[in-house]
ModelCIF file with pLDDT and N, C-alpha, C, O atoms, coordinates in Angstrom:
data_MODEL
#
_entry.id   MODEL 
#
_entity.id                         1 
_entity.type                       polymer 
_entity.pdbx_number_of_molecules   1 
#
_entity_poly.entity_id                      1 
_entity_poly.type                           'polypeptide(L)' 
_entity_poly.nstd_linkage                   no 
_entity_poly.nstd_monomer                   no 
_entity_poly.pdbx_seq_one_letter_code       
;(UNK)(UNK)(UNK)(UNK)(UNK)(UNK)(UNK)(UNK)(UNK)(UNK)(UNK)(UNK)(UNK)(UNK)(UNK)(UNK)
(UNK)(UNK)(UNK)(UNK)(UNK)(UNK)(UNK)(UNK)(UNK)(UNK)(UNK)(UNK)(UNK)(UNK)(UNK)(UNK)
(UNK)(UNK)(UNK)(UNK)(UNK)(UNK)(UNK)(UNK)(UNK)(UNK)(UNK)(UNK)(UNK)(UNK)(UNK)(UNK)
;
_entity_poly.pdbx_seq_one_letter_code_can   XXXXXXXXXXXXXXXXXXXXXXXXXXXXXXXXXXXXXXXXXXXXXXXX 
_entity_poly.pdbx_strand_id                 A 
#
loop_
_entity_poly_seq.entity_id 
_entity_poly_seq.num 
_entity_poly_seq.mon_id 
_entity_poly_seq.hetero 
1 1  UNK n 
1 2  UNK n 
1 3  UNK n 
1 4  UNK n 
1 5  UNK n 
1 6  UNK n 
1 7  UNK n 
1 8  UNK n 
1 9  UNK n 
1 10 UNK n 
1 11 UNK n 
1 12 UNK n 
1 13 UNK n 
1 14 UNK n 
1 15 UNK n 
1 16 UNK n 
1 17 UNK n 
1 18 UNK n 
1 19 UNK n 
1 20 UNK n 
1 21 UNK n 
1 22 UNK n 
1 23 UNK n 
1 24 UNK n 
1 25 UNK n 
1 26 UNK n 
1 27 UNK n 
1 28 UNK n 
1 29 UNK n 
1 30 UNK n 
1 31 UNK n 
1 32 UNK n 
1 33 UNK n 
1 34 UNK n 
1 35 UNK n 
1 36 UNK n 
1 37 UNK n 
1 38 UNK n 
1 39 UNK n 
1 40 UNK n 
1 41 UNK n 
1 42 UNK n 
1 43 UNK n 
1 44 UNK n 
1 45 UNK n 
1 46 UNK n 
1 47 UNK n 
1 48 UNK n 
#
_struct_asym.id          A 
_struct_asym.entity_id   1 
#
loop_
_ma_qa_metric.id 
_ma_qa_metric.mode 
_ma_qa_metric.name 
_ma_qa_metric.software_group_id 
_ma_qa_metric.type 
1 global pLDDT . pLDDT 
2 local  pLDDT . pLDDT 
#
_ma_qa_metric_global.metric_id      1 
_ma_qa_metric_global.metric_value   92.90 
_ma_qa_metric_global.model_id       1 
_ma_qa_metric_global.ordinal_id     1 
#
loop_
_ma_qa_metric_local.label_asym_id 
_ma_qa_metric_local.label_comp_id 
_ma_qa_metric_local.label_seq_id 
_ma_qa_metric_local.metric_id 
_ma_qa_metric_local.metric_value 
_ma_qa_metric_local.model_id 
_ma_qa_metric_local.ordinal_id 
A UNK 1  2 87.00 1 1  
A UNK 2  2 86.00 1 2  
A UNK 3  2 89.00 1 3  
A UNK 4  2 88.00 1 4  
A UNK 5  2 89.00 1 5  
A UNK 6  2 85.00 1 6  
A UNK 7  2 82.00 1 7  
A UNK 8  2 87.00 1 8  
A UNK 9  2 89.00 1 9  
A UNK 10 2 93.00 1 10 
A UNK 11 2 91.00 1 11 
A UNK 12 2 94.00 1 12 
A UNK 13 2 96.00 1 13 
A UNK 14 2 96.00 1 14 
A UNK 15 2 94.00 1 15 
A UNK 16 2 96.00 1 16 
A UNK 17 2 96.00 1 17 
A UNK 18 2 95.00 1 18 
A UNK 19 2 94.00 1 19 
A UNK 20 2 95.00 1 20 
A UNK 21 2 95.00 1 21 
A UNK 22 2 93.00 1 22 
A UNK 23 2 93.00 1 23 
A UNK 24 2 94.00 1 24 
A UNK 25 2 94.00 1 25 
A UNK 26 2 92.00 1 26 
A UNK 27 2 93.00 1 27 
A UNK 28 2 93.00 1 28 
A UNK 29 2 92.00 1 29 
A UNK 30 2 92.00 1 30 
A UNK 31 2 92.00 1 31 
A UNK 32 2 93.00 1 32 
A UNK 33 2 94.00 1 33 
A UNK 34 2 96.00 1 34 
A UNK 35 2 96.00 1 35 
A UNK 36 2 97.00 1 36 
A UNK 37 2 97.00 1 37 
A UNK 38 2 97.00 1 38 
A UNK 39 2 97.00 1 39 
A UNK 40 2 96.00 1 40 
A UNK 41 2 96.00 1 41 
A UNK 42 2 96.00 1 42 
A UNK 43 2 96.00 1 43 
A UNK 44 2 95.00 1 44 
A UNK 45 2 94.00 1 45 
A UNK 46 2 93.00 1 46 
A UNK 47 2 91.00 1 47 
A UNK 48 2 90.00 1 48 
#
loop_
_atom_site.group_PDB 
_atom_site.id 
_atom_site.type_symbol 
_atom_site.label_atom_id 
_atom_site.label_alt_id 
_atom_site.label_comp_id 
_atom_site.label_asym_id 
_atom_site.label_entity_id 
_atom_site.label_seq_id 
_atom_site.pdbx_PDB_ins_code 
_atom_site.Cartn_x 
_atom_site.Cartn_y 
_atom_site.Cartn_z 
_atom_site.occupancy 
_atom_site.B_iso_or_equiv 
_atom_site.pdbx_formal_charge 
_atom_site.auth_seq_id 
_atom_site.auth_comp_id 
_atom_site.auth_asym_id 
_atom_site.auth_atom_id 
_atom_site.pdbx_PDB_model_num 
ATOM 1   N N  . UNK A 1 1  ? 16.171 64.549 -72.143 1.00 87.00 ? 1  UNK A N  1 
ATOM 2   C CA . UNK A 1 1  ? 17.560 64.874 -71.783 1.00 87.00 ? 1  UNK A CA 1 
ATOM 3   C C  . UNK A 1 1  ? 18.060 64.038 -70.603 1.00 87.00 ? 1  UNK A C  1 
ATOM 4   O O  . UNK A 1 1  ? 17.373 63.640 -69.662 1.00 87.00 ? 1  UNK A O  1 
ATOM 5   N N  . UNK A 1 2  ? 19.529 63.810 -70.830 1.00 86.00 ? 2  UNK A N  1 
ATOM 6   C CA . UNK A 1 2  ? 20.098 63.015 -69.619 1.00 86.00 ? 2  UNK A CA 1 
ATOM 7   C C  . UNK A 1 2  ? 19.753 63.921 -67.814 1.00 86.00 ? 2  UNK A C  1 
ATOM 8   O O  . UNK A 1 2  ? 19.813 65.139 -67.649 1.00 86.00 ? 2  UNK A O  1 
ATOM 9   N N  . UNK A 1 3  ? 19.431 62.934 -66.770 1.00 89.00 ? 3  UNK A N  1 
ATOM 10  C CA . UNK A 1 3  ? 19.140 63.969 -65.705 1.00 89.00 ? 3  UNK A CA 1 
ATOM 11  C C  . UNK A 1 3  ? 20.112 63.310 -64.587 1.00 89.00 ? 3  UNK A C  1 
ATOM 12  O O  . UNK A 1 3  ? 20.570 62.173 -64.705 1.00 89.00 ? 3  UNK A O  1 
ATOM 13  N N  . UNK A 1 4  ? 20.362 64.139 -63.520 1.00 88.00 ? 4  UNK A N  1 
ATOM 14  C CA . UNK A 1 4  ? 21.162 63.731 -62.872 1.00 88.00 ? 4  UNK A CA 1 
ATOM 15  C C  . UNK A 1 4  ? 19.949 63.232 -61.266 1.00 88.00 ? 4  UNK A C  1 
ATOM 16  O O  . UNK A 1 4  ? 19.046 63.972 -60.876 1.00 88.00 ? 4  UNK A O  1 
ATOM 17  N N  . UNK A 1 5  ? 20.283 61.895 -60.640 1.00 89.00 ? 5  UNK A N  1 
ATOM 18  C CA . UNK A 1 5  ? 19.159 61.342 -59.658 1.00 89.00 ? 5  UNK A CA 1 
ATOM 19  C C  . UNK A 1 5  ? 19.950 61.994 -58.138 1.00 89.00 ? 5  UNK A C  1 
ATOM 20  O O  . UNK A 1 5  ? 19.429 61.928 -57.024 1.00 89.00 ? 5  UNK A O  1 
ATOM 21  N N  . UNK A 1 6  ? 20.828 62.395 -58.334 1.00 85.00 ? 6  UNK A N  1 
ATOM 22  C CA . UNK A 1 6  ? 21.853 62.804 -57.197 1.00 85.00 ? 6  UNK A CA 1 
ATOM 23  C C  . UNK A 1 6  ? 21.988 61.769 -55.994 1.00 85.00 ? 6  UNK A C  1 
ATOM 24  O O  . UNK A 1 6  ? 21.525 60.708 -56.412 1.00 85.00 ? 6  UNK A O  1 
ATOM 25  N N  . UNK A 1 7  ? 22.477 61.601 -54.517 1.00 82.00 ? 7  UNK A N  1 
ATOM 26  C CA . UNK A 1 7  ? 23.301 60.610 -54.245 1.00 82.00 ? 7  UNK A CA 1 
ATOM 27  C C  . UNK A 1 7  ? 22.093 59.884 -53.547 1.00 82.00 ? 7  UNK A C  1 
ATOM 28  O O  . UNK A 1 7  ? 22.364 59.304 -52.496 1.00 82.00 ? 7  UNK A O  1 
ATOM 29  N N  . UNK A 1 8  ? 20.907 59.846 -53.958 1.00 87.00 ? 8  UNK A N  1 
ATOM 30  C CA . UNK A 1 8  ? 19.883 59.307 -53.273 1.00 87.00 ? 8  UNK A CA 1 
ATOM 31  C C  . UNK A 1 8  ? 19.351 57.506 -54.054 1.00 87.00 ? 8  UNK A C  1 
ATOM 32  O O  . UNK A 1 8  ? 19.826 57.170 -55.140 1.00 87.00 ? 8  UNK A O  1 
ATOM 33  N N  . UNK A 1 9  ? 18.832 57.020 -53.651 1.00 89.00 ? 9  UNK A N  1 
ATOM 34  C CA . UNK A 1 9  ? 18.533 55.856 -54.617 1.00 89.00 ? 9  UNK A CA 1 
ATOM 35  C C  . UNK A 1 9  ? 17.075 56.115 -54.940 1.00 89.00 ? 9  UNK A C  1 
ATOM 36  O O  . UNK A 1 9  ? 16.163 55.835 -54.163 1.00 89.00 ? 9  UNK A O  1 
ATOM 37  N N  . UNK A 1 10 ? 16.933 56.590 -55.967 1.00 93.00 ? 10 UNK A N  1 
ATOM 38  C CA . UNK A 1 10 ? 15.962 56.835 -57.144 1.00 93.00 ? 10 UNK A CA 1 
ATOM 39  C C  . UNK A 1 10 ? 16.300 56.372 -58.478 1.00 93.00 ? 10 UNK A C  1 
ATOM 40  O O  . UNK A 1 10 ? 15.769 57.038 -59.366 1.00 93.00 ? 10 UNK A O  1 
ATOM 41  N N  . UNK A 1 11 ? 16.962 55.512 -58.824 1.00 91.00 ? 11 UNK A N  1 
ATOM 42  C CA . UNK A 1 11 ? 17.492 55.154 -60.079 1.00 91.00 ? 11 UNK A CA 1 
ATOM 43  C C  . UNK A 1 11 ? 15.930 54.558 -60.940 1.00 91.00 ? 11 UNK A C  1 
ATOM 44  O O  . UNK A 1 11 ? 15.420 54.768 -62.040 1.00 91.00 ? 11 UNK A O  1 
ATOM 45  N N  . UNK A 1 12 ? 15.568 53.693 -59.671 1.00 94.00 ? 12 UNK A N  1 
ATOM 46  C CA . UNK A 1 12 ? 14.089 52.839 -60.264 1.00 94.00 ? 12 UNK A CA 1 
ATOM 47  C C  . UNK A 1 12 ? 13.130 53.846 -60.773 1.00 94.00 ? 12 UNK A C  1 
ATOM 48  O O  . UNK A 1 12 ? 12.601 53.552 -61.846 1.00 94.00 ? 12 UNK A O  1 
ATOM 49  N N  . UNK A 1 13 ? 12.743 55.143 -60.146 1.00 96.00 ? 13 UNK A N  1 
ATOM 50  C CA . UNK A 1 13 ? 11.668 55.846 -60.274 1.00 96.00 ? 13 UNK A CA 1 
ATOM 51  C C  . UNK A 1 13 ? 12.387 56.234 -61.879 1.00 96.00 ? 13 UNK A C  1 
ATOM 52  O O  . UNK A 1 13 ? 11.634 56.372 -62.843 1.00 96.00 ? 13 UNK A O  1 
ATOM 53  N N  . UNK A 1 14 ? 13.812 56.378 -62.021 1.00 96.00 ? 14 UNK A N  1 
ATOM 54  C CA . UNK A 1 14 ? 13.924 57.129 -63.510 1.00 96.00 ? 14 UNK A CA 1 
ATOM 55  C C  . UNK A 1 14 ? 13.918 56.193 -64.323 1.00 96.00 ? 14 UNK A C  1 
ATOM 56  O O  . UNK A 1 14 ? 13.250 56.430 -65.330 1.00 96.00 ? 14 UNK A O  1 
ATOM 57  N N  . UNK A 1 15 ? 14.526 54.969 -64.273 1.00 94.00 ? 15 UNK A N  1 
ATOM 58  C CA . UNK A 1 15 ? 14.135 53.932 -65.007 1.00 94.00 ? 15 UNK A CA 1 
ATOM 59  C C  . UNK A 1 15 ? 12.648 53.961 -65.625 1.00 94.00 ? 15 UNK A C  1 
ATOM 60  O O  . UNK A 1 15 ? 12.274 53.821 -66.790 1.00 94.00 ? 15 UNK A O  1 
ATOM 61  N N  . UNK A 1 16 ? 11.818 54.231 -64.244 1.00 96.00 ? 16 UNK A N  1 
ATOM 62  C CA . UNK A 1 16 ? 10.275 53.563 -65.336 1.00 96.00 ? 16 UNK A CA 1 
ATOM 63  C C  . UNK A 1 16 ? 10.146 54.445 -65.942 1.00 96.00 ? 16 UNK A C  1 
ATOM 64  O O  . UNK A 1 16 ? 9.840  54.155 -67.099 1.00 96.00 ? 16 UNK A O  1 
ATOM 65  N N  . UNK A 1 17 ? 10.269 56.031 -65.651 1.00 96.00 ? 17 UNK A N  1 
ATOM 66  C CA . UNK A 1 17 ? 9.828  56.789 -66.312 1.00 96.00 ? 17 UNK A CA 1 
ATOM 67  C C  . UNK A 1 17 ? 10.027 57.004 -67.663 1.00 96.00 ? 17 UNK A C  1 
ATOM 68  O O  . UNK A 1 17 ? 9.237  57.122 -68.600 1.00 96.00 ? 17 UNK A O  1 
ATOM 69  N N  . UNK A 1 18 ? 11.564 57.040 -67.564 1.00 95.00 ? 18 UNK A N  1 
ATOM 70  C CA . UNK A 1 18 ? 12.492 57.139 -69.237 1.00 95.00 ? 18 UNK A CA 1 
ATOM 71  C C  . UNK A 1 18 ? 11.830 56.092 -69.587 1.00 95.00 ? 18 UNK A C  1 
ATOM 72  O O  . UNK A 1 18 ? 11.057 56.552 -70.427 1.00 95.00 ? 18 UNK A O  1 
ATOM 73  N N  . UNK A 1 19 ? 11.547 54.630 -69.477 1.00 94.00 ? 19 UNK A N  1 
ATOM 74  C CA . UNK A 1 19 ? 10.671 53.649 -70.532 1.00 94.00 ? 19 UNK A CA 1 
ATOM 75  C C  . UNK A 1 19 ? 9.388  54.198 -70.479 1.00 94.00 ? 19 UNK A C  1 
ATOM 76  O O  . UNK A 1 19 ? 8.839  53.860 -71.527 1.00 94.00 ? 19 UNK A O  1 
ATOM 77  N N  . UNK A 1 20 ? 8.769  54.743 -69.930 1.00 95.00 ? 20 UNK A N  1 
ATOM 78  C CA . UNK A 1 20 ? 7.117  55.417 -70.317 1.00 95.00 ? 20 UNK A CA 1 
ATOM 79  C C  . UNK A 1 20 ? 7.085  56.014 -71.485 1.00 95.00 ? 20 UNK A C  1 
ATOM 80  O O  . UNK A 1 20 ? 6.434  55.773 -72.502 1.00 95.00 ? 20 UNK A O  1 
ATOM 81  N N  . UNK A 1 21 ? 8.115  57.084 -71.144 1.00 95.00 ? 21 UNK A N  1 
ATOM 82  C CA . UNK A 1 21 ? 8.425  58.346 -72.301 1.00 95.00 ? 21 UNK A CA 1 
ATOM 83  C C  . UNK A 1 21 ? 8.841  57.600 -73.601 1.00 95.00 ? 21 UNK A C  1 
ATOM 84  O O  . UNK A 1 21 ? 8.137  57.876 -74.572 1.00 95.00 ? 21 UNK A O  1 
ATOM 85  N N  . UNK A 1 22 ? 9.921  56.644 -73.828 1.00 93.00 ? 22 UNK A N  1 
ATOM 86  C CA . UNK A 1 22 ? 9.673  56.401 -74.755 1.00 93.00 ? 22 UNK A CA 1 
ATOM 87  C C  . UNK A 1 22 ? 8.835  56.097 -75.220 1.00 93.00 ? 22 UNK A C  1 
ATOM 88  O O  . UNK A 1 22 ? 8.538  56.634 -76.287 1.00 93.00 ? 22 UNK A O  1 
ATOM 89  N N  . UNK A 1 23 ? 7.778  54.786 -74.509 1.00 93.00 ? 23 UNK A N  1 
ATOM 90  C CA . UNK A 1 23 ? 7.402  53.903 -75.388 1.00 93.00 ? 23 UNK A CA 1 
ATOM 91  C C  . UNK A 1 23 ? 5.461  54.604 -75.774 1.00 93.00 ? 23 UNK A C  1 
ATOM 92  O O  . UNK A 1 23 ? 4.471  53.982 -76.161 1.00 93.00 ? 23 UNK A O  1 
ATOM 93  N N  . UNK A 1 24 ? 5.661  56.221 -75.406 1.00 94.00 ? 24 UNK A N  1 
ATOM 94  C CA . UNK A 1 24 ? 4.580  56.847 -75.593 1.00 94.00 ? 24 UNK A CA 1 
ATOM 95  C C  . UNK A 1 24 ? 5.364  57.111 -76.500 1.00 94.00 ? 24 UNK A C  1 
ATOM 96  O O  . UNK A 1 24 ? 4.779  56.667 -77.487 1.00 94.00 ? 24 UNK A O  1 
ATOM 97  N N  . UNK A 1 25 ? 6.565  57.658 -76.933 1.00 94.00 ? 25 UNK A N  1 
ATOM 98  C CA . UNK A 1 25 ? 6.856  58.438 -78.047 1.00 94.00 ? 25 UNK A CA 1 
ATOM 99  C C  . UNK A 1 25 ? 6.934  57.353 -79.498 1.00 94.00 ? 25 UNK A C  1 
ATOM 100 O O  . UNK A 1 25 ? 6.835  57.658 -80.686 1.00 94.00 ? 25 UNK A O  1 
ATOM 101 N N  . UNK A 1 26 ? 7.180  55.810 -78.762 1.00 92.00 ? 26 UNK A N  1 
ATOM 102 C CA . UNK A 1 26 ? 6.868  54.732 -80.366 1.00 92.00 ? 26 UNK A CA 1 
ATOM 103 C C  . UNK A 1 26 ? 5.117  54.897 -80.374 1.00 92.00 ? 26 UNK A C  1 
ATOM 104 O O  . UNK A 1 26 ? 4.603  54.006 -81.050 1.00 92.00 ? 26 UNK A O  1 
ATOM 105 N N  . UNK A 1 27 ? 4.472  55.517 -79.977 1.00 93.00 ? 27 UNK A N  1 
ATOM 106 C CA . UNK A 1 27 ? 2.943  55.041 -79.900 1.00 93.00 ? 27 UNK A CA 1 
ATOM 107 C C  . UNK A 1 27 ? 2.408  56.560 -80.819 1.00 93.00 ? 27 UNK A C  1 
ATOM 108 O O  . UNK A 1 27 ? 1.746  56.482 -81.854 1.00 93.00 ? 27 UNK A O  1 
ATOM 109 N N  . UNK A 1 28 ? 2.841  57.857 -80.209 1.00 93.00 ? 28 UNK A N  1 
ATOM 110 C CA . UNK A 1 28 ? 2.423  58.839 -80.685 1.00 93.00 ? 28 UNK A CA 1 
ATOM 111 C C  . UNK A 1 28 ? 3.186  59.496 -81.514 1.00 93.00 ? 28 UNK A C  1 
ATOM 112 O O  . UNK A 1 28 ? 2.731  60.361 -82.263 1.00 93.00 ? 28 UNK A O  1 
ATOM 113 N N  . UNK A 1 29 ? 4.396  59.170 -81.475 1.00 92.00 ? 29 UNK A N  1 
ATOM 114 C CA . UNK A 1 29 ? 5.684  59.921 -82.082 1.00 92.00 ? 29 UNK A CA 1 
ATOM 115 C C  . UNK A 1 29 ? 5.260  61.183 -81.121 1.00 92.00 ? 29 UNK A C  1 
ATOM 116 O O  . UNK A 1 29 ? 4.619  61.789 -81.980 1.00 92.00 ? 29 UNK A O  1 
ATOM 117 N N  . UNK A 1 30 ? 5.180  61.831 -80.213 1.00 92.00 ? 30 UNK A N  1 
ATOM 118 C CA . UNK A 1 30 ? 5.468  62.775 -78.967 1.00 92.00 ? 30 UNK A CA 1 
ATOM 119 C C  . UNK A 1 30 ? 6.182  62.689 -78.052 1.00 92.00 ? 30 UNK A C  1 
ATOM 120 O O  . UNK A 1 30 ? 6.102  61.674 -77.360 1.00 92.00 ? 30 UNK A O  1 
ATOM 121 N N  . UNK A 1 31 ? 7.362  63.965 -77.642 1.00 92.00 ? 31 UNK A N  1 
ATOM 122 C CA . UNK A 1 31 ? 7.801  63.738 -76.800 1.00 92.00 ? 31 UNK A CA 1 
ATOM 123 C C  . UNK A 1 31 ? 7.251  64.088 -75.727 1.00 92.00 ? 31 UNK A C  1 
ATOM 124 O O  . UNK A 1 31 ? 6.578  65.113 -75.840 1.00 92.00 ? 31 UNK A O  1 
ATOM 125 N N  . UNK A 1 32 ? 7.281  63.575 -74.603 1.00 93.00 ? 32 UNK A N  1 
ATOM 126 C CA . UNK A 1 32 ? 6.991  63.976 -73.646 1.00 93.00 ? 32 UNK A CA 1 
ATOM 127 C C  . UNK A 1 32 ? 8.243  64.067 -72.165 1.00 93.00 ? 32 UNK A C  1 
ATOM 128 O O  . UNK A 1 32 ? 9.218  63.348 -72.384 1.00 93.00 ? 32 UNK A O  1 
ATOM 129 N N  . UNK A 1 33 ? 8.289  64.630 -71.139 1.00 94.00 ? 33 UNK A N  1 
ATOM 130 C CA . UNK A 1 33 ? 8.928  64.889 -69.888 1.00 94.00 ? 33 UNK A CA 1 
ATOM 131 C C  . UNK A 1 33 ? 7.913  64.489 -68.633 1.00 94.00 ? 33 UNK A C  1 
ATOM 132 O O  . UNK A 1 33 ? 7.117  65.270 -68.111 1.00 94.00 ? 33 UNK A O  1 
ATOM 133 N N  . UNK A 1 34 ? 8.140  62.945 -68.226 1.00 96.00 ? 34 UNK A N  1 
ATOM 134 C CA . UNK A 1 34 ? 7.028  62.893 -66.988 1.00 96.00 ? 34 UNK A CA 1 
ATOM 135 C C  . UNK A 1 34 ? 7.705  63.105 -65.905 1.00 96.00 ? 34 UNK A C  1 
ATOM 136 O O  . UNK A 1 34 ? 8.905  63.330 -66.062 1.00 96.00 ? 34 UNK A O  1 
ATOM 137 N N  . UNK A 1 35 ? 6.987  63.095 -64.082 1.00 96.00 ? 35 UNK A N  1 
ATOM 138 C CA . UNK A 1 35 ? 7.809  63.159 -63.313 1.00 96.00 ? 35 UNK A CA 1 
ATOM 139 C C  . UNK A 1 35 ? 8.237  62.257 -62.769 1.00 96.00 ? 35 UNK A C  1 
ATOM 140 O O  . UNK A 1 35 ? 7.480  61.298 -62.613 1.00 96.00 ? 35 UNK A O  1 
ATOM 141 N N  . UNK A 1 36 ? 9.732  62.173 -62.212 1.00 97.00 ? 36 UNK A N  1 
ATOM 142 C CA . UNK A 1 36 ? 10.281 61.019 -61.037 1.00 97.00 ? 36 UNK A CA 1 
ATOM 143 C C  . UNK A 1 36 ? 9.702  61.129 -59.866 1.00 97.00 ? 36 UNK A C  1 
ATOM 144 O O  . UNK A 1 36 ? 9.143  60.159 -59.354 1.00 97.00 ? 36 UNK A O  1 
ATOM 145 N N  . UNK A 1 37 ? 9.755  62.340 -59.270 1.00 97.00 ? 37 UNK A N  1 
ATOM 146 C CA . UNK A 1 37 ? 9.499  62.662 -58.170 1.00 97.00 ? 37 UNK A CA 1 
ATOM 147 C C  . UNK A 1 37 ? 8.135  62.363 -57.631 1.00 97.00 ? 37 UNK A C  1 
ATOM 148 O O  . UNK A 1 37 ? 7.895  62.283 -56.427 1.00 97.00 ? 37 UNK A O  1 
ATOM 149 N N  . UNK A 1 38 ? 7.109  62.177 -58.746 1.00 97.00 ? 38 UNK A N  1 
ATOM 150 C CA . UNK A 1 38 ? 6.038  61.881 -58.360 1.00 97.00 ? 38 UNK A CA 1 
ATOM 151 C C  . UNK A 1 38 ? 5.904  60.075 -57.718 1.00 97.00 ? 38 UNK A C  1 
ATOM 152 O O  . UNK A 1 38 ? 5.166  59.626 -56.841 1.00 97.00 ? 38 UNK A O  1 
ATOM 153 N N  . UNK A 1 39 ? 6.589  59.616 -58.286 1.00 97.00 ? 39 UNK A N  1 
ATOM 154 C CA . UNK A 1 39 ? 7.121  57.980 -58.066 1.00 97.00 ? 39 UNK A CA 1 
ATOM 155 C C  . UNK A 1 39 ? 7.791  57.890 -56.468 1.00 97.00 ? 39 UNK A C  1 
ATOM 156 O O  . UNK A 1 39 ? 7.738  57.260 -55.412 1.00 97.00 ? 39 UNK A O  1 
ATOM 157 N N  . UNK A 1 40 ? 8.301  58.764 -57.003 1.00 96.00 ? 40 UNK A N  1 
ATOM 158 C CA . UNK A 1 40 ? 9.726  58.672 -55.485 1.00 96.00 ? 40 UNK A CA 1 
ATOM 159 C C  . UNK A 1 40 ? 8.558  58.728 -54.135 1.00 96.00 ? 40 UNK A C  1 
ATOM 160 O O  . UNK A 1 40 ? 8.363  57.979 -53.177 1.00 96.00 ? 40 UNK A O  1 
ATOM 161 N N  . UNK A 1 41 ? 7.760  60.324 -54.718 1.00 96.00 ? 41 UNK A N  1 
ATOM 162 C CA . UNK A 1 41 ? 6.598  61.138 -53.675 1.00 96.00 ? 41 UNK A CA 1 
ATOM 163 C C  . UNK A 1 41 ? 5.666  60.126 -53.427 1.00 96.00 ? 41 UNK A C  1 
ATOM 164 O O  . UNK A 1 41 ? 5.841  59.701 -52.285 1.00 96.00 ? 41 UNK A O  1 
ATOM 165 N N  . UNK A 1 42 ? 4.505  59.403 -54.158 1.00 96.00 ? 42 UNK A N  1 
ATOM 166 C CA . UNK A 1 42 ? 3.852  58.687 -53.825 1.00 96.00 ? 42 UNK A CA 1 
ATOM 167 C C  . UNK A 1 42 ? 3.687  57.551 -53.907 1.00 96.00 ? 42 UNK A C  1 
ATOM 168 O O  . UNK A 1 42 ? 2.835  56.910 -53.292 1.00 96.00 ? 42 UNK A O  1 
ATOM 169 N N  . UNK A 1 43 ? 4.598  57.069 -54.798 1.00 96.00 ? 43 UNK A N  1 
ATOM 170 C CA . UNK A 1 43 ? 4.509  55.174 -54.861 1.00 96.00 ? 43 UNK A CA 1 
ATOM 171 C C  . UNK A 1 43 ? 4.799  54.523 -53.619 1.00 96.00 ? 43 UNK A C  1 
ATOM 172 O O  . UNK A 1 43 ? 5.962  54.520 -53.216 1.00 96.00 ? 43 UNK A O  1 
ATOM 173 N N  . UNK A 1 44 ? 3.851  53.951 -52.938 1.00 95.00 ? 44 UNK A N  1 
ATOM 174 C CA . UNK A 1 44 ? 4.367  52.653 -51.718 1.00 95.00 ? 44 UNK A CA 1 
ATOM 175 C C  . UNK A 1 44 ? 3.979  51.450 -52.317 1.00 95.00 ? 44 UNK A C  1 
ATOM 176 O O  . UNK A 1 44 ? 3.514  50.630 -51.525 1.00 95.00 ? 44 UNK A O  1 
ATOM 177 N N  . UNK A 1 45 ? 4.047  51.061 -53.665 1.00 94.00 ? 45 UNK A N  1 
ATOM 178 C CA . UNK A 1 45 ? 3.479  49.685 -54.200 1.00 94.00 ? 45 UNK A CA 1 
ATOM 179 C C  . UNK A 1 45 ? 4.380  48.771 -53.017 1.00 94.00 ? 45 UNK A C  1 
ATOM 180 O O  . UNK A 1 45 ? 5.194  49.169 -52.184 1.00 94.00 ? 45 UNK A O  1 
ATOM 181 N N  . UNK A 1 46 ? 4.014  47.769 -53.234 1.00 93.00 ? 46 UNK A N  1 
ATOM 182 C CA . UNK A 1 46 ? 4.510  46.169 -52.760 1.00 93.00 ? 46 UNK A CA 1 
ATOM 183 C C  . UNK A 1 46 ? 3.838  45.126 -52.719 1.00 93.00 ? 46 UNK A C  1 
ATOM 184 O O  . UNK A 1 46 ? 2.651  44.823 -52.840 1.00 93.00 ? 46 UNK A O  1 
ATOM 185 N N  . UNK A 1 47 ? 5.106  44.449 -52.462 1.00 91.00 ? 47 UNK A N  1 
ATOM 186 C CA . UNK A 1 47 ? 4.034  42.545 -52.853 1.00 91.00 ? 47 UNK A CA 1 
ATOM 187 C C  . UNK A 1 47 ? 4.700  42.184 -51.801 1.00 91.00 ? 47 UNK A C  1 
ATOM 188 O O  . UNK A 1 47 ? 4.955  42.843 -50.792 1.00 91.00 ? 47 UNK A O  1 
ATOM 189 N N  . UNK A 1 48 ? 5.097  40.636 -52.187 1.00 90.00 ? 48 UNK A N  1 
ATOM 190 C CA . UNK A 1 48 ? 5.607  39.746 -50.612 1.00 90.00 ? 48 UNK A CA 1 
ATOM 191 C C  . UNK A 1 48 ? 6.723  40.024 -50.696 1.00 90.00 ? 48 UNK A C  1 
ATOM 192 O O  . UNK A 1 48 ? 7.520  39.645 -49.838 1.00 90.00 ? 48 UNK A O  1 
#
């Protein structure tokens, strides 16, 4: 379902997620609901 990211910049964390979900659902035909927040909560990736 469409979600709302409210006035914060999290757009990226929903981005990857919504492509996860799909591209588990071309793999298993399952839907699934993962979290943003977990992205937002613990991702500090970086490069240069």
């Amino acid at each position: 379902p469409v979600q709302d990211q409210g006035t914060v910049g999290t757009c990226w964390a929903f981005s990857t997620v919504g492509n996860v979900e799909g591209q588990h659902f071309l793999k298993t035909n399952q839907t699934i609901n993962l979290s943003e927040e977990f992205l937002v909560d613990c991702d500090g990736t970086h490069d240069d």
